[in-house]
Protein backbone atom coordinates (compact mmCIF):
# COMPACT_ATOMS: atom_id res chain seq x y z
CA UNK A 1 0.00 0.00 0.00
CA UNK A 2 1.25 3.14 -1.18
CA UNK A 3 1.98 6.11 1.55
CA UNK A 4 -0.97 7.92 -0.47
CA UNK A 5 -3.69 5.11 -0.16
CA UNK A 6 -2.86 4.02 3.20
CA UNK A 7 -3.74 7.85 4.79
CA UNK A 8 -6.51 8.18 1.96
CA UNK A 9 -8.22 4.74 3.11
CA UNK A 10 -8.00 5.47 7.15
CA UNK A 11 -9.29 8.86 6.53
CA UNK A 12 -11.95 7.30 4.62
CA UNK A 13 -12.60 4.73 6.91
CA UNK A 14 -12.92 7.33 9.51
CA UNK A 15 -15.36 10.14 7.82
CA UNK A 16 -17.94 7.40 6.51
CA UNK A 17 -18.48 6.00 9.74
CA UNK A 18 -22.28 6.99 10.95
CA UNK A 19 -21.84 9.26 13.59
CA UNK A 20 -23.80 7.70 16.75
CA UNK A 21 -24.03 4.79 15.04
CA UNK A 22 -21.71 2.29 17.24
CA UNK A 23 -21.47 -0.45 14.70
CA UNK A 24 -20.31 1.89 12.32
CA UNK A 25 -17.76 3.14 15.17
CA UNK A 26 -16.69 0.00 15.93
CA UNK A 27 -16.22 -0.98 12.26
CA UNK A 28 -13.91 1.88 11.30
CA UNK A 29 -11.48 0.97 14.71
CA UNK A 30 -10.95 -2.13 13.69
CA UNK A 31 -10.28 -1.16 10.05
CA UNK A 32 -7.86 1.80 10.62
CA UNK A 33 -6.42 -1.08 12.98
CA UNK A 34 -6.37 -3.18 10.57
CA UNK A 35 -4.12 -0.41 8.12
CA UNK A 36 -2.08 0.49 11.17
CA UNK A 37 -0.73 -2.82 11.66
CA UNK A 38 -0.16 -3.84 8.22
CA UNK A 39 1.79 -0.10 7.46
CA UNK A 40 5.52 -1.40 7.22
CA UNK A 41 7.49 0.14 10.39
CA UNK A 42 8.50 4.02 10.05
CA UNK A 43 5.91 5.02 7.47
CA UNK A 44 5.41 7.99 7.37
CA UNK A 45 1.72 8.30 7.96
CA UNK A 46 1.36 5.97 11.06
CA UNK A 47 1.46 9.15 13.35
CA UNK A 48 -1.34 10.67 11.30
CA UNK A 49 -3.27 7.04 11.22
CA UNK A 50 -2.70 6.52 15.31
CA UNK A 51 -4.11 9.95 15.58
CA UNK A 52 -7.47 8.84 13.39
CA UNK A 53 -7.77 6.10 15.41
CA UNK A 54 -7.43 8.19 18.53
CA UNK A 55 -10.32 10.62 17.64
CA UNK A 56 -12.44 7.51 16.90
CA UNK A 57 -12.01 5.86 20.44
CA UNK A 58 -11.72 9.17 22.18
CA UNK A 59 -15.62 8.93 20.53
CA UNK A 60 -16.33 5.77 21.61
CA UNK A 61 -15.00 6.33 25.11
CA UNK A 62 -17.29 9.23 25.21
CA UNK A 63 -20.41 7.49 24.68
CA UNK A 64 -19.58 4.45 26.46
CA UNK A 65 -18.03 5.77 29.47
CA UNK A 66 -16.36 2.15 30.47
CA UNK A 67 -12.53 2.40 31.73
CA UNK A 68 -11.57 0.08 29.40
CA UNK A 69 -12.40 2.39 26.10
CA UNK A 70 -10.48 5.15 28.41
CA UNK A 71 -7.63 3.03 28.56
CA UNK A 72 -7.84 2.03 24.16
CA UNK A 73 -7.52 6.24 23.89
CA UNK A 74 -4.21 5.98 26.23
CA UNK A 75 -2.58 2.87 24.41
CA UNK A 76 -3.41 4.62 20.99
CA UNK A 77 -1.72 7.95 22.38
CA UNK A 78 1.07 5.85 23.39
CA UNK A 79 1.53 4.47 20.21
CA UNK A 80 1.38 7.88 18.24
CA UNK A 81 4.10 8.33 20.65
CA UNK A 82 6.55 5.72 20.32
CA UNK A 83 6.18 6.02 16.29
CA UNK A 84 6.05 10.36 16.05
CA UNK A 85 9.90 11.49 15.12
CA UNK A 86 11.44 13.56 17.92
CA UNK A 87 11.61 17.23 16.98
CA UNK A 88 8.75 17.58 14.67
CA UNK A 89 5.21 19.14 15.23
CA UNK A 90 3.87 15.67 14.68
CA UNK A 91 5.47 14.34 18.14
CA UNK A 92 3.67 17.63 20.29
CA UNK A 93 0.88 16.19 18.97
CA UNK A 94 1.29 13.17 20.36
CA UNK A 95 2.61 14.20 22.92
CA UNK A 96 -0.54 16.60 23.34
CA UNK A 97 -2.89 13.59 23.06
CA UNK A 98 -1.23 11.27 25.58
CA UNK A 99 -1.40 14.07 28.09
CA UNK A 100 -5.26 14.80 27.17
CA UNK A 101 -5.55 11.16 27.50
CA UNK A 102 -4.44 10.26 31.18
CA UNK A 103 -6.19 13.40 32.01
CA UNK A 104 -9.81 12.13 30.54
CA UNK A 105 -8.88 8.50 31.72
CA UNK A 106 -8.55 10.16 35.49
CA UNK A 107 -11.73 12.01 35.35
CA UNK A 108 -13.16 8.40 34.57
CA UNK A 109 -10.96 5.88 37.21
CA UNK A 110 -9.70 9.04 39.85
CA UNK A 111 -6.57 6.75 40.09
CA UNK A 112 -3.75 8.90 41.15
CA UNK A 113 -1.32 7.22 39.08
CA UNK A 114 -3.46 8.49 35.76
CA UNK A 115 -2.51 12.40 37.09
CA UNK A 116 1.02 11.68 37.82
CA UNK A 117 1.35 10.15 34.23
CA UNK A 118 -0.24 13.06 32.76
CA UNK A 119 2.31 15.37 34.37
CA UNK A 120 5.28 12.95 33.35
CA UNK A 121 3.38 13.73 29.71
CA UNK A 122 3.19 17.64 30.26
CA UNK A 123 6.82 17.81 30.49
CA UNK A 124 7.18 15.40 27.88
CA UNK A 125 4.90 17.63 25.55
CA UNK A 126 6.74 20.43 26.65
CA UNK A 127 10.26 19.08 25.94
CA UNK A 128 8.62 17.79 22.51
CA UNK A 129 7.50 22.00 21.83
CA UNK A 130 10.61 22.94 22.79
CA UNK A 131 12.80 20.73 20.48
CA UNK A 132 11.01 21.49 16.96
CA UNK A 133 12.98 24.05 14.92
CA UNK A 134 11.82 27.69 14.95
CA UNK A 135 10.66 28.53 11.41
CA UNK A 136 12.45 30.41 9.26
CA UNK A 137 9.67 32.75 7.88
CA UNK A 138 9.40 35.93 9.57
CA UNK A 139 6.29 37.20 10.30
CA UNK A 140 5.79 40.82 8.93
CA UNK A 141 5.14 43.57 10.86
CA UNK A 142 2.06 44.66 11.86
CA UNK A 143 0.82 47.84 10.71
CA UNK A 144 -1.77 49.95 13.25
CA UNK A 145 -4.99 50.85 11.20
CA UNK A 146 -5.15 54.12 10.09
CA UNK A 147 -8.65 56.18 9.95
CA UNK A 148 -8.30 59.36 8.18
């Protein structure tokens, strides 16, 4: 599967999904699944493709409210993680979601361990911020409004 079709297909998968419709839900997890595990290690899309899959359980979670869908969203987080290259935008945004993660997960279980792991992941996400490259464009300079 070419880099093209594999993001193409999980966004698919993801968009045509029925929205309340659980079957549907649950049918488009298990197919971006599907795609994520059959992507050959460090494609290039499998942070974009964890991050589908995250906003689909994140969903799920949502309307089912059981621990165990809470703890899906974290694994999926984890795995945007572990597969996001250090020093790009891509890995804050992981980083982002496995802090938003443990945070929802410990409104859910009040385990103490979920808020300690979310601050391990705030400084995480805010080493991540603070190793991508400034960019190179300068911004131009504002100019006030002028009423005459």
């Amino acid at each position: 599967m070419s880099d093209e079709e594999f993001i193409h297909t999980a966004l698919v998968v993801a968009f045509t999904a029925a929205p309340g419709h659980p079957r549907s839900l649950q049918h488009a997890i298990d197919e971006i699944y599907r795609l994520l595990h059959e992507a050959p290690a460090g494609h290039p899309d499998l942070v974009i493709g964890w991050g589908v899959l995250f906003d689909l359980l994140q969903e799920r979670a949502e309307h089912s409210g059981t621990l165990g869908d809470w703890d899906a969203l974290v694994d999926a987080a984890g795995c945007m993680v572990l597969v996001a290259e250090p020093g790009t935008e891509l890995a804050v945004r992981a980083w982002r979601r496995q802090w938003q993660a443990l945070l929802l997960r410990h409104q859910v279980s009040r385990d103490p361990a979920d808020l300690r792991d979310a601050k391990v992941a705030a400084v995480a996400l805010a080493g991540a911020a603070a190793a991508v490259p400034r960019s190179v464009h300068q911004p131009r300079p504002r100019r006030p409004w002028r009423c005459d």
